[in-house]
C-alpha atoms as a PDB file:
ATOM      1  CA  UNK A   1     -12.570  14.635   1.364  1.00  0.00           C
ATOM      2  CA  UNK A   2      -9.008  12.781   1.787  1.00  0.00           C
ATOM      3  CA  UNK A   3      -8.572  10.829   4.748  1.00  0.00           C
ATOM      4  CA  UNK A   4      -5.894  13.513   6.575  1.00  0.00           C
ATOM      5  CA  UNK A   5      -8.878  15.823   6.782  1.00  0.00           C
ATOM      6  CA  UNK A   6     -11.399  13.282   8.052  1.00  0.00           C
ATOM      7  CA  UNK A   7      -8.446  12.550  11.068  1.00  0.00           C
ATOM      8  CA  UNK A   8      -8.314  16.534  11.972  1.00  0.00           C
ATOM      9  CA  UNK A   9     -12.094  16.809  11.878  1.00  0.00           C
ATOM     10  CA  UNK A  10     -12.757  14.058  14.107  1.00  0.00           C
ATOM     11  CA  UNK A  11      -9.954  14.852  16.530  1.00  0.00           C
ATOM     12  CA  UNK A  12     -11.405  18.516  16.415  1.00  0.00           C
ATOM     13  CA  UNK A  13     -14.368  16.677  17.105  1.00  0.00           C
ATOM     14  CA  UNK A  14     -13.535  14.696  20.355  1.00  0.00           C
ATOM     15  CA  UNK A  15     -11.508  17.695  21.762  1.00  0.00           C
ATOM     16  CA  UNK A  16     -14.576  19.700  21.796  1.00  0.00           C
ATOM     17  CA  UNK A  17     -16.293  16.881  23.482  1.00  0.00           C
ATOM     18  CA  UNK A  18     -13.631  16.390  26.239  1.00  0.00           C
ATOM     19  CA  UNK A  19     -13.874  20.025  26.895  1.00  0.00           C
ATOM     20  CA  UNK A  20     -17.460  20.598  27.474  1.00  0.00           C
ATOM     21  CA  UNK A  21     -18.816  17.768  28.765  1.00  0.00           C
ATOM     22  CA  UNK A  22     -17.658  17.153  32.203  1.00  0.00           C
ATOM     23  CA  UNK A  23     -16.465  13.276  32.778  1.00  0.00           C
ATOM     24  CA  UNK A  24     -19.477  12.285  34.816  1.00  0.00           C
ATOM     25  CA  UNK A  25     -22.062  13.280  32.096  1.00  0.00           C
ATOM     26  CA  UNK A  26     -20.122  11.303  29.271  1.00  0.00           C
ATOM     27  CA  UNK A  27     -21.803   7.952  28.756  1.00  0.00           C
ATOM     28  CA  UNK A  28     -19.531   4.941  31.157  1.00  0.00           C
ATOM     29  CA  UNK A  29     -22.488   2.144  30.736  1.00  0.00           C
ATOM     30  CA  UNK A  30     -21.183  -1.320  31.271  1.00  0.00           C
ATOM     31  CA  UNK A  31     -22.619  -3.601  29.092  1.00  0.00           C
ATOM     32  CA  UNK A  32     -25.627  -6.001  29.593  1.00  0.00           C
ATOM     33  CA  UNK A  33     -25.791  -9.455  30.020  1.00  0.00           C
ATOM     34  CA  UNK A  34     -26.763 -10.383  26.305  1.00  0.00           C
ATOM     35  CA  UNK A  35     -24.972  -7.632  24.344  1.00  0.00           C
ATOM     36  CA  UNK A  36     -21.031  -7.416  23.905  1.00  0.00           C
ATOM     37  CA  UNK A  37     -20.818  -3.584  23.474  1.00  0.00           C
ATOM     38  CA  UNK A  38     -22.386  -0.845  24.054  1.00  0.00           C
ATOM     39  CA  UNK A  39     -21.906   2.309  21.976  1.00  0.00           C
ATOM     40  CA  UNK A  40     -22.794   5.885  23.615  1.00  0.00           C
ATOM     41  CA  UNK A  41     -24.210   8.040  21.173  1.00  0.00           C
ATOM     42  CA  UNK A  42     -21.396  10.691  20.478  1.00  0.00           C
ATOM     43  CA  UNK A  43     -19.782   7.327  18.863  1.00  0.00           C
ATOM     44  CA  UNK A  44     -22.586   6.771  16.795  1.00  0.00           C
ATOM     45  CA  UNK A  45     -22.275  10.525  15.800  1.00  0.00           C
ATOM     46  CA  UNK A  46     -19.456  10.795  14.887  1.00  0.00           C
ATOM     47  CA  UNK A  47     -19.907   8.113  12.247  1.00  0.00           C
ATOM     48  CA  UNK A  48     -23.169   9.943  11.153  1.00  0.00           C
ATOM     49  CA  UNK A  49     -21.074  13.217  10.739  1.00  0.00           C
ATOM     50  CA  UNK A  50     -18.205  11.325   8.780  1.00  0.00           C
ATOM     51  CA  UNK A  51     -20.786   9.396   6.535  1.00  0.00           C
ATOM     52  CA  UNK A  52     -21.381  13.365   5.565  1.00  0.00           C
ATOM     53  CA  UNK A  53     -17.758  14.243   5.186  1.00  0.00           C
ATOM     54  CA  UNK A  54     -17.488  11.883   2.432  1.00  0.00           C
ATOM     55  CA  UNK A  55     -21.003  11.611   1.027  1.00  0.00           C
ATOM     56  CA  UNK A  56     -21.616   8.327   1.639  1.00  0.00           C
ATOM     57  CA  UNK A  57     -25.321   7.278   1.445  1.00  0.00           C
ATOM     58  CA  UNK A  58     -25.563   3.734   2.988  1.00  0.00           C
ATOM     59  CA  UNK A  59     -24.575   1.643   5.964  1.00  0.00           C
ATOM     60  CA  UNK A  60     -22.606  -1.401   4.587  1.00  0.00           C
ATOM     61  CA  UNK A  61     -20.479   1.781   2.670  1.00  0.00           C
ATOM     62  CA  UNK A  62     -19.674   3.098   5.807  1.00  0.00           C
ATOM     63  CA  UNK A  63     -19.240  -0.195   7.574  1.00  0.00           C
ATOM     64  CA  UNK A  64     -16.537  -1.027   5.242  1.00  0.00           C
ATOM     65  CA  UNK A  65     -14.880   2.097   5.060  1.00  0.00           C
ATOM     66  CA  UNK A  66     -15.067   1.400   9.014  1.00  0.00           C
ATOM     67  CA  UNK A  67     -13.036  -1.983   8.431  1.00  0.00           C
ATOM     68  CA  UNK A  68     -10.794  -0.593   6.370  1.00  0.00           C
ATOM     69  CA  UNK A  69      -9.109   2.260   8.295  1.00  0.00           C
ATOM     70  CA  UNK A  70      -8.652   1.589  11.650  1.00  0.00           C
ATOM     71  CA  UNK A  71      -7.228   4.940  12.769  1.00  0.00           C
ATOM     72  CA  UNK A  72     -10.106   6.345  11.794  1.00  0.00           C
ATOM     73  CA  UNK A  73     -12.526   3.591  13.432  1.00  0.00           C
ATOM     74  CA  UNK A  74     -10.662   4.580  16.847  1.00  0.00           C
ATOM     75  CA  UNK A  75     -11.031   8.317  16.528  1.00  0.00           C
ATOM     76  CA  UNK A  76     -14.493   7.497  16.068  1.00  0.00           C
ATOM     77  CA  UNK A  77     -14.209   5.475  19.443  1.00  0.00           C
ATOM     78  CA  UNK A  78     -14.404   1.742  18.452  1.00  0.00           C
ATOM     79  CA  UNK A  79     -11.922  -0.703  18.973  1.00  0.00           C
ATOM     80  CA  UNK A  80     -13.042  -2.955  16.607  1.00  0.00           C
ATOM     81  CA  UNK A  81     -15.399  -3.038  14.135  1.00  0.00           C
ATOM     82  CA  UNK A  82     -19.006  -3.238  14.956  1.00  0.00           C
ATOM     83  CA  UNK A  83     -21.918  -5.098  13.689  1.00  0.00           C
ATOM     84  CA  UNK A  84     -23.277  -3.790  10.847  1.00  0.00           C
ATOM     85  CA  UNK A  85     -26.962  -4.553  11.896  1.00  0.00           C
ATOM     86  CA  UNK A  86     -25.555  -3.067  15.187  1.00  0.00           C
ATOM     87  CA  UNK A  87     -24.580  -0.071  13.066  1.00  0.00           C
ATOM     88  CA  UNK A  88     -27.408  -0.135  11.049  1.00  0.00           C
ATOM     89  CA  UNK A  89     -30.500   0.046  14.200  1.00  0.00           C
ATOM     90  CA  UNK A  90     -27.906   2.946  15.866  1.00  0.00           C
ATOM     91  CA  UNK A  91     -27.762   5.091  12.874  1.00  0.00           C
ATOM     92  CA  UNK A  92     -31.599   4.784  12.564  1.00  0.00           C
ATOM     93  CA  UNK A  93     -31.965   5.429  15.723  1.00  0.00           C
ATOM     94  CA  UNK A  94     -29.954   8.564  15.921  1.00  0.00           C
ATOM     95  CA  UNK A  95     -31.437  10.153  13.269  1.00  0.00           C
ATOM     96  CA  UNK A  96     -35.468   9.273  14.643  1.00  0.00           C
ATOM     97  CA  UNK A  97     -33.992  11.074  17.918  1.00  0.00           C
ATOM     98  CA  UNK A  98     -32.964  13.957  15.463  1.00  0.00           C
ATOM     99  CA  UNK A  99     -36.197  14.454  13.475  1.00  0.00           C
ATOM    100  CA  UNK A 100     -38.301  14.110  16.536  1.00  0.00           C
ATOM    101  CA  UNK A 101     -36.162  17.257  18.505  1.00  0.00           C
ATOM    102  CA  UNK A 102     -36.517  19.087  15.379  1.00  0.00           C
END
């Protein structure tokens, strides 16, 4: 999939977001004392839906891909590049919360 249709799908993405979730709902955690970041999940998933878009199969793929383009990294919603074990337990996560509401 080239890169101009990742952008629209993403920023179709986040517009959806913005208009259905009310501001209050959307995740405004401050970080702990320990961690640097922290990601809400709709970040997290839209990383998850891009690895899709372009078929890619594991995290340090995606993670570089991440580095690579920032204009993509912000429309997912990251500043800068994060961990990749960081990446790595959030993806895993996401999907255990996925098979377990299935």
């Amino acid at each position: 999939m080239p890169i101009a249709k990742i952008k629209k799908l993403l920023k179709l993405v986040n517009k959806i977001h913005n208009q259905t979730l009310p501001s209050r709902l959307k995740n405004t955690q401050i970080s702990a004392p320990g961690r640097s970041k922290i990601y809400d999940d709709f970040c997290i998933f839209k990383i998850y839906l891009l690895m899709h878009a372009l078929n890619i199969k594991n995290i340090k793929t995606i993670w570089e891909f991440l580095s690579a383009n920032s204009d993509i990294r912000k429309l997912c919603g990251l500043e800068d590049n994060m961990d990749r074990t960081t990446l790595n337990r959030r993806l895993n996560n996401l999907y255990k919360k996925k098979s377990n509401n299935c």
